[in-house]
Protein backbone atom coordinates (compact mmCIF):
# COMPACT_ATOMS: atom_id res chain seq x y z
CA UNK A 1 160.24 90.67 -35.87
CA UNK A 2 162.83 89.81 -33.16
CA UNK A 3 166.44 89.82 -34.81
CA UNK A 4 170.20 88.18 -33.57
CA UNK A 5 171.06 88.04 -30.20
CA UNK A 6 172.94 85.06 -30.57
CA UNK A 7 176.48 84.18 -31.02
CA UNK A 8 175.80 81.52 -33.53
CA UNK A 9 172.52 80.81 -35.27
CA UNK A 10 172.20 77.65 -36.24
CA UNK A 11 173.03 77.06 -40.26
CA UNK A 12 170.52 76.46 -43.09
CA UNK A 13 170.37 73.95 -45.28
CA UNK A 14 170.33 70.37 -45.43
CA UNK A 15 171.15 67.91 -42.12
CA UNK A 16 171.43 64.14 -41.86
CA UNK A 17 170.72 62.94 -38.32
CA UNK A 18 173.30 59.75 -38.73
CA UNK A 19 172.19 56.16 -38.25
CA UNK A 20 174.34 54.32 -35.87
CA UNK A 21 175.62 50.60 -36.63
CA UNK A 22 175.77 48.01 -34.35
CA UNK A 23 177.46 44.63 -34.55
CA UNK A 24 175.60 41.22 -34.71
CA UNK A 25 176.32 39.47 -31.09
CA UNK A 26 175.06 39.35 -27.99
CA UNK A 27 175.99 43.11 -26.37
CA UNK A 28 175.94 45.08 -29.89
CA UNK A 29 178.52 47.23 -29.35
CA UNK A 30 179.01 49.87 -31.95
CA UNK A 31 180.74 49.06 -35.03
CA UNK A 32 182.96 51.79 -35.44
CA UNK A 33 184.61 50.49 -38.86
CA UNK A 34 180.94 50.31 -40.87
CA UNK A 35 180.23 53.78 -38.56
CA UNK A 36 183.38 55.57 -39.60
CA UNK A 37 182.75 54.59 -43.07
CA UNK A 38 178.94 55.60 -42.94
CA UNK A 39 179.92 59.34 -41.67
CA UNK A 40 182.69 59.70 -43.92
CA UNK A 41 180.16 58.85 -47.09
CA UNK A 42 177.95 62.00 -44.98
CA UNK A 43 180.96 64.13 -44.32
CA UNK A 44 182.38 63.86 -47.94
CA UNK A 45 178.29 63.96 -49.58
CA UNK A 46 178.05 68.14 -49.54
CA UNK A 47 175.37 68.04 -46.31
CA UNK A 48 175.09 71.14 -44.86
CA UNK A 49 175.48 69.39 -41.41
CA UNK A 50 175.31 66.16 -39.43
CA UNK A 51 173.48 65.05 -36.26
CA UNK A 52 174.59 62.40 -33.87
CA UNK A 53 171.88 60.73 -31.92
CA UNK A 54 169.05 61.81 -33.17
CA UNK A 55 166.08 59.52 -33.49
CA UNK A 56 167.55 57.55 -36.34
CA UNK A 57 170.45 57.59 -34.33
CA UNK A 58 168.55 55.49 -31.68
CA UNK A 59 169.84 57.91 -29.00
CA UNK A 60 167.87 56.41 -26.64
CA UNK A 61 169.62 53.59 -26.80
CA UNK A 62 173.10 55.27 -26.54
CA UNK A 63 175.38 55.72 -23.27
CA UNK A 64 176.93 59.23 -22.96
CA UNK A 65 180.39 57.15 -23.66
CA UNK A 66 178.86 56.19 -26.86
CA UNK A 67 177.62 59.62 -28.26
CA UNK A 68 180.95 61.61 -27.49
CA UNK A 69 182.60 58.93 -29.28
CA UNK A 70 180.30 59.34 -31.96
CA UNK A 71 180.83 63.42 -32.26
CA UNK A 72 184.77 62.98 -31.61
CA UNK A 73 184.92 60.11 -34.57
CA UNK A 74 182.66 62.69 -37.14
CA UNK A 75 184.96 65.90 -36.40
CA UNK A 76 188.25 64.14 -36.67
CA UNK A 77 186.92 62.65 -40.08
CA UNK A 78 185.63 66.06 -40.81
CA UNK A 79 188.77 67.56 -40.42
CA UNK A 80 190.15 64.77 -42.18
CA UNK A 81 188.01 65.33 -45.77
CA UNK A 82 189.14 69.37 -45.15
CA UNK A 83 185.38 70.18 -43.87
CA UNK A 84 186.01 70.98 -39.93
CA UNK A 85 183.77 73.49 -40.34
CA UNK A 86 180.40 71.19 -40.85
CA UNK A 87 178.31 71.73 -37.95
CA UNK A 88 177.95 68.83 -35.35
CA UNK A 89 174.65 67.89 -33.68
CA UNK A 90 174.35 65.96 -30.67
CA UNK A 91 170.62 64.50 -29.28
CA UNK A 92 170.55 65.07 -25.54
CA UNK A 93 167.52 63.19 -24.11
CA UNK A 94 167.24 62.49 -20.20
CA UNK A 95 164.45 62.22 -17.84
CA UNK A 96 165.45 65.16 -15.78
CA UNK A 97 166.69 68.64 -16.31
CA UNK A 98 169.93 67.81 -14.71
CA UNK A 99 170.72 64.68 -16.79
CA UNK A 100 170.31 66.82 -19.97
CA UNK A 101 172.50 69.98 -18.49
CA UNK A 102 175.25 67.71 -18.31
CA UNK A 103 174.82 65.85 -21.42
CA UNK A 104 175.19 69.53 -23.60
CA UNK A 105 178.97 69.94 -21.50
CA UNK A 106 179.70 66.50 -22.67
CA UNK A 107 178.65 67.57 -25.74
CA UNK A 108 180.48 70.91 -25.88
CA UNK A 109 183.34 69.07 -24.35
CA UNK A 110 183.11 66.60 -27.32
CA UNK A 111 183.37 69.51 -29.52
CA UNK A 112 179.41 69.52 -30.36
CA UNK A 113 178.14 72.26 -32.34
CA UNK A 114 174.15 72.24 -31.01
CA UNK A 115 172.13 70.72 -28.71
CA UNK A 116 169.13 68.47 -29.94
CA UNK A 117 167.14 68.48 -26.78
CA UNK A 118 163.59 66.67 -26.76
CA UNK A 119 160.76 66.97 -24.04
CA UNK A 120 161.40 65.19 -20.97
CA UNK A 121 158.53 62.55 -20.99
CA UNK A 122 158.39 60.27 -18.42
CA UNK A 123 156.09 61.85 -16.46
CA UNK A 124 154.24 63.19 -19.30
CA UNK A 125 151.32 63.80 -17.16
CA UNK A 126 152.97 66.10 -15.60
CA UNK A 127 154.46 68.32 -17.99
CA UNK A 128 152.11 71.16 -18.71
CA UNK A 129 153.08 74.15 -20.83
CA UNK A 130 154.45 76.03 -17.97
CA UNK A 131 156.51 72.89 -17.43
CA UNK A 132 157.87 72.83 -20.33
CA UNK A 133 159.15 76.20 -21.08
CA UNK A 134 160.85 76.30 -17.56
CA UNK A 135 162.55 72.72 -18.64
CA UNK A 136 163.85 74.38 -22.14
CA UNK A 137 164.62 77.91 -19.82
CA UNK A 138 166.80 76.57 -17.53
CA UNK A 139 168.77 74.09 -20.30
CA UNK A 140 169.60 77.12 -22.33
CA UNK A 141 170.49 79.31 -18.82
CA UNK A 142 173.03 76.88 -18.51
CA UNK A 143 174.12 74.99 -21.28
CA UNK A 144 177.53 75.86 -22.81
CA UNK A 145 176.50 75.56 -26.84
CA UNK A 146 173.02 76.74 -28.58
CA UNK A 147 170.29 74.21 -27.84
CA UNK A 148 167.38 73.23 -30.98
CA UNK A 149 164.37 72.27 -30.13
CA UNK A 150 163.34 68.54 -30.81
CA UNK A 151 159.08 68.84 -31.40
CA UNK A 152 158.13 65.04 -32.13
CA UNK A 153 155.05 64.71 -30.07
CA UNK A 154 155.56 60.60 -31.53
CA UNK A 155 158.14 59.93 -28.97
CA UNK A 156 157.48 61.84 -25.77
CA UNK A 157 153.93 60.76 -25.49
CA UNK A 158 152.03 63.18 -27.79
CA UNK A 159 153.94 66.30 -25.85
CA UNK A 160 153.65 68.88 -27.96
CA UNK A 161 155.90 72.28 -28.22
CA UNK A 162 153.28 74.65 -29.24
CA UNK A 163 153.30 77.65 -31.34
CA UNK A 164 152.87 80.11 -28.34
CA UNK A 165 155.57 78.35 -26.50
CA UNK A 166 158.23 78.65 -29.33
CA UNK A 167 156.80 82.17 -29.35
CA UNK A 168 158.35 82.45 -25.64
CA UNK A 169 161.38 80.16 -25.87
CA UNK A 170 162.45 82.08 -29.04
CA UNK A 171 163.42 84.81 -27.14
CA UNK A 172 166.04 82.92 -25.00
CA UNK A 173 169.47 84.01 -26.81
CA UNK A 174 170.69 80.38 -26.32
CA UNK A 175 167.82 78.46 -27.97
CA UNK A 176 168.19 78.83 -31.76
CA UNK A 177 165.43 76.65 -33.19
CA UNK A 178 163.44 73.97 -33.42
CA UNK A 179 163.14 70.74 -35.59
CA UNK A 180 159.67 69.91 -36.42
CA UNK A 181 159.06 66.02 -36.57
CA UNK A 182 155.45 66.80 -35.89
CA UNK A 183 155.02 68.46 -39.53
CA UNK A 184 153.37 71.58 -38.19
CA UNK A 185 153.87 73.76 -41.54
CA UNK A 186 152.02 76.16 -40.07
CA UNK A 187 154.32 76.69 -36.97
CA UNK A 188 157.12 77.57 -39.65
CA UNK A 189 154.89 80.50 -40.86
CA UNK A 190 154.26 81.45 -36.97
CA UNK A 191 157.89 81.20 -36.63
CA UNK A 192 159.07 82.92 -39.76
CA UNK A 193 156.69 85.72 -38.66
CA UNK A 194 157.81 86.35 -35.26
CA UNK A 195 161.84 86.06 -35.47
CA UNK A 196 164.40 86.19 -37.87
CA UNK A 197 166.30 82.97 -39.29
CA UNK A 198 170.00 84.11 -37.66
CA UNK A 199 167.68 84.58 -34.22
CA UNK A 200 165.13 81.70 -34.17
CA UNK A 201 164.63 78.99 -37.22
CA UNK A 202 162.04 76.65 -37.85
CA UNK A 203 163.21 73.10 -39.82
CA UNK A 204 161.33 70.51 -41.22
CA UNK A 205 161.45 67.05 -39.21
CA UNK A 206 161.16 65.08 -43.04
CA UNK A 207 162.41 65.86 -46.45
CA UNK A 208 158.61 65.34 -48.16
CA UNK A 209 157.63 68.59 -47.09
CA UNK A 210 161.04 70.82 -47.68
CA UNK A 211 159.71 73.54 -50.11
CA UNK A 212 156.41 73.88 -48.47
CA UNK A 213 158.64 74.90 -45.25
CA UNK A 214 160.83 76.96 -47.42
CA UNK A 215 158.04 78.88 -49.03
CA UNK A 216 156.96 80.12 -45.64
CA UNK A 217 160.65 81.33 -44.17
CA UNK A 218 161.69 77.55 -42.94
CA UNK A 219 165.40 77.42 -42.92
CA UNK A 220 165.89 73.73 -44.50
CA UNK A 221 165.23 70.25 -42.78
CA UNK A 222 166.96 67.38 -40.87
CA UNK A 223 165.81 64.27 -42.39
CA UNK A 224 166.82 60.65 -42.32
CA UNK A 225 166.42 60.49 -46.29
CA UNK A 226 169.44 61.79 -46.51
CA UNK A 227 171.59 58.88 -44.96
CA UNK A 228 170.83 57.23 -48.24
CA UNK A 229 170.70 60.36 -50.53
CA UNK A 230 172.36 62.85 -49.21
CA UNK A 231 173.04 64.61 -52.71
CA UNK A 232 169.55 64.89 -53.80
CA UNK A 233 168.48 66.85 -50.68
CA UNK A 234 171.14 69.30 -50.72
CA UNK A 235 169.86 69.50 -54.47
CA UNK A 236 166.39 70.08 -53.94
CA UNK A 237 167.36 72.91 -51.69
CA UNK A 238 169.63 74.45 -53.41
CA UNK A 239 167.25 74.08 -56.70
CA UNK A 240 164.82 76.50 -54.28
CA UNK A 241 166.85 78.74 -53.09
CA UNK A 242 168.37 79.44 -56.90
CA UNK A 243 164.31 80.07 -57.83
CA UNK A 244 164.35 77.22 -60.12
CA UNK A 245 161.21 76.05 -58.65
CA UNK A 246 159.68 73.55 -61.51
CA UNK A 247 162.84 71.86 -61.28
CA UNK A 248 162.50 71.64 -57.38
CA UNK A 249 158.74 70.79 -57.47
CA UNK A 250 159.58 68.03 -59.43
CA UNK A 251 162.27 67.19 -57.16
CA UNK A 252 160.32 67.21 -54.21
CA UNK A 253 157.99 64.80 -55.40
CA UNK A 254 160.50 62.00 -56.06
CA UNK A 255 162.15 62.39 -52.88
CA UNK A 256 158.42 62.63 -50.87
CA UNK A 257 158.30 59.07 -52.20
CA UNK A 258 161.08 58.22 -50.98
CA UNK A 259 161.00 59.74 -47.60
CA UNK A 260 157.21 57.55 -47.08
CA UNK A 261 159.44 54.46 -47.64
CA UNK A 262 161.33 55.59 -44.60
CA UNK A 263 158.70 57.21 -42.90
CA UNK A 264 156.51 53.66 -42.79
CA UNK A 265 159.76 51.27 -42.64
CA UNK A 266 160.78 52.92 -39.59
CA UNK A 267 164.21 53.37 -38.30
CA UNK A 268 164.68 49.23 -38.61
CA UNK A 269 163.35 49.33 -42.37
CA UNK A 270 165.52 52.96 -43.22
CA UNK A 271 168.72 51.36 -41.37
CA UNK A 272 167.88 47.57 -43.34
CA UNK A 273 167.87 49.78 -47.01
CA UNK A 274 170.67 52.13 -46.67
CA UNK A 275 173.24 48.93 -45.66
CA UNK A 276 171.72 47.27 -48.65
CA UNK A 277 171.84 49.99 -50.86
CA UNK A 278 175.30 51.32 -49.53
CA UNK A 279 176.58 47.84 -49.77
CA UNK A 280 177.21 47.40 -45.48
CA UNK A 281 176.68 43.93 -44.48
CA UNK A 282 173.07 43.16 -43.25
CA UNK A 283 174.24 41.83 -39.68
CA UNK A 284 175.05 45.46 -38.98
CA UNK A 285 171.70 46.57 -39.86
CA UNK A 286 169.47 45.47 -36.82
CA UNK A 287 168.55 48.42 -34.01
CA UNK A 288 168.98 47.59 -30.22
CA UNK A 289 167.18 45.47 -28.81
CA UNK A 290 163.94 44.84 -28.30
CA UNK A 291 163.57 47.17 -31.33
CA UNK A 292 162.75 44.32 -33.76
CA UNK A 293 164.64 43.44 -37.00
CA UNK A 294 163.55 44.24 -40.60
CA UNK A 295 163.10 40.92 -41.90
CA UNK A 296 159.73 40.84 -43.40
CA UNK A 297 160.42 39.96 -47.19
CA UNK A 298 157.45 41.09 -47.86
CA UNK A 299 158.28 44.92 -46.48
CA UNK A 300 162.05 44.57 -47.79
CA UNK A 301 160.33 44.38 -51.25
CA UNK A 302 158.18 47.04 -50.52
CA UNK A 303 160.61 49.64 -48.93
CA UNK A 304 163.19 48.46 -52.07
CA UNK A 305 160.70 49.48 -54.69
CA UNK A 306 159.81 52.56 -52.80
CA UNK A 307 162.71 54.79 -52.13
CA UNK A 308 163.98 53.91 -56.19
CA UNK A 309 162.45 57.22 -56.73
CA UNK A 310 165.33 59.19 -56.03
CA UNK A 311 167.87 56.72 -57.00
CA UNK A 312 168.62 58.02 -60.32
CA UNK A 313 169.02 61.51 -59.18
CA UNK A 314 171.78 60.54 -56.46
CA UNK A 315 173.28 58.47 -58.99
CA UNK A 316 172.90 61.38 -61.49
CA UNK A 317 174.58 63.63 -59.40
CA UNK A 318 177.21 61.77 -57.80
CA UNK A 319 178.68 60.84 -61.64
CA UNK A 320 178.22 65.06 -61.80
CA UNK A 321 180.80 65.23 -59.29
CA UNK A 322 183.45 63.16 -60.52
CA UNK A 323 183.60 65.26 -64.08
């Protein structure tokens, strides 16, 4: 097993990638007052960390203005609630190797934490294995913080970061992990048998399938659950790692049901239920465009009844914390 090289692994535990808000008109500019008040609910929740445009972040959608705004706004409210220490995420997502080099200084510059980085996929056809490990190579050669791996073969054309290429890019003392969107639990075991957390980590993309990672040496998750319950995550983690494990299999299963609702809603139908349910007015609940809105009734109703199953345990545990 490979140990530390690293000057900073990246932390276990429980991270949110942030939605972003947008106002109702015609360029939908961010709306940094329903924003600031969205990451301060996150900041102030217990997460173990938060990313900034990530998928649910619509990163794609995102100028580089945008997301340094976004990781300047979360620190500074951070420091503000007396957490400056939470790691900070940002998603840095180009076409070319160059583009994403200098989205990781912004980043850094920013004051960034990590490094999301996804496959390049435009020319998709082109990226063969070798391709790809030189693209994540030369990133980490030269980017100034740690990059994680984004594997979410759903959004870069079915690329996928295999098992014997993590076995490579593991190695690289600036690459500390990789997020798993494509729910490869066995890549966690290959990974968890090959390197140790502080040196290489393997996360779950989705909160339905936390302890399974965690029972085979995965270091937590990054899930878009937890912009709605942030508390019941960190919960079901920390009911594993304390060996209470009826109490987290039982866990699990409410918050699987709640993680399909977002799963099948998609970012649209996860950004339409946590303004409802957090009480942020609807107008700010619509992705960029073209990315149509959520206004099927008939999926509001669904999505409503479906991620109730962890609603009493957030609720639970929030009154906890007031005592």
């Amino acid at each position: 097993m490979i140990s530390s090289t690293s000057s900073k692994a990246f932390p276990p535990g429980i991270h949110v990638p942030s939605l972003t808000f947008f106002r109702d008109d015609a360029r939908q500019e961010i709306d940094w007052d329903v924003q600031e008040k969205h990451l301060n609910f996150l900041v102030a929740s217990g997460l173990h960390g938060i990313v900034l445009a990530g998928t649910n972040g619509e990163a794609i959608t995102l100028t580089s203005a945008e997301k340094i705004r976004l990781v300047q706004r979360t620190k500074a409210i951070a420091h503000k609630l007396g957490r400056s220490d939470i790691p900070v995420v940002m998603g840095c997502v180009a076409g070319c190797t160059r583009d994403v080099i200098d989205q990781t200084i912004e980043a850094k510059n920013a004051g960034a934490d990590f490094a999301l980085v996804l496959v390049p996929s435009y020319f998709h056809f082109a990226m063969d294995q070798e391709a790809i490990i030189s693209f994540f190579q030369e990133l980490a050669d030269t980017s100034p913080i740690p990059i994680l791996i984004y594997n979410f073969p759903g959004v870069v054309a079915g690329l996928d970061v295999s098992s014997e290429m993590l076995d490579i890019l593991g190695r690289h003392k600036n690459i500390v992990g990789v997020k798993l969107t494509c729910g490869g639990i066995a890549k966690v075991t290959r990974v968890s048998a090959s390197f140790s957390p502080d040196k290489f980590c393997a996360l779950a993309g989705q909160s339905d399938w936390l302890i399974p990672a965690l029972s085979v040496g995965g270091t937590g998750c990054i899930t878009g659950v937890a912009n709605l319950y942030p508390k019941a995550c960190v919960e079901l983690y920390n009911l594993y790692c304390s060996g209470k494990l009826k109490e987290a299999e039982a866990l699990q299963k409410q918050i699987a049901v709640a993680e399909w609702g977002f799963a099948k809603g998609g970012i649209n139908g996860t950004k339409w239920i946590v303004a409802k349910m957090l009480g942020y007015p609807e107008a700010n609940s619509h992705c960029r465009r073209p990315y149509p809105k959520f206004s099927s009734k008939e999926k509001q109703d669904w999505i409503s009844a479906q991620v109730k199953s962890a609603e009493g345990v957030e609720r639970g545990l929030v009154k906890a914390s007031r005592l």
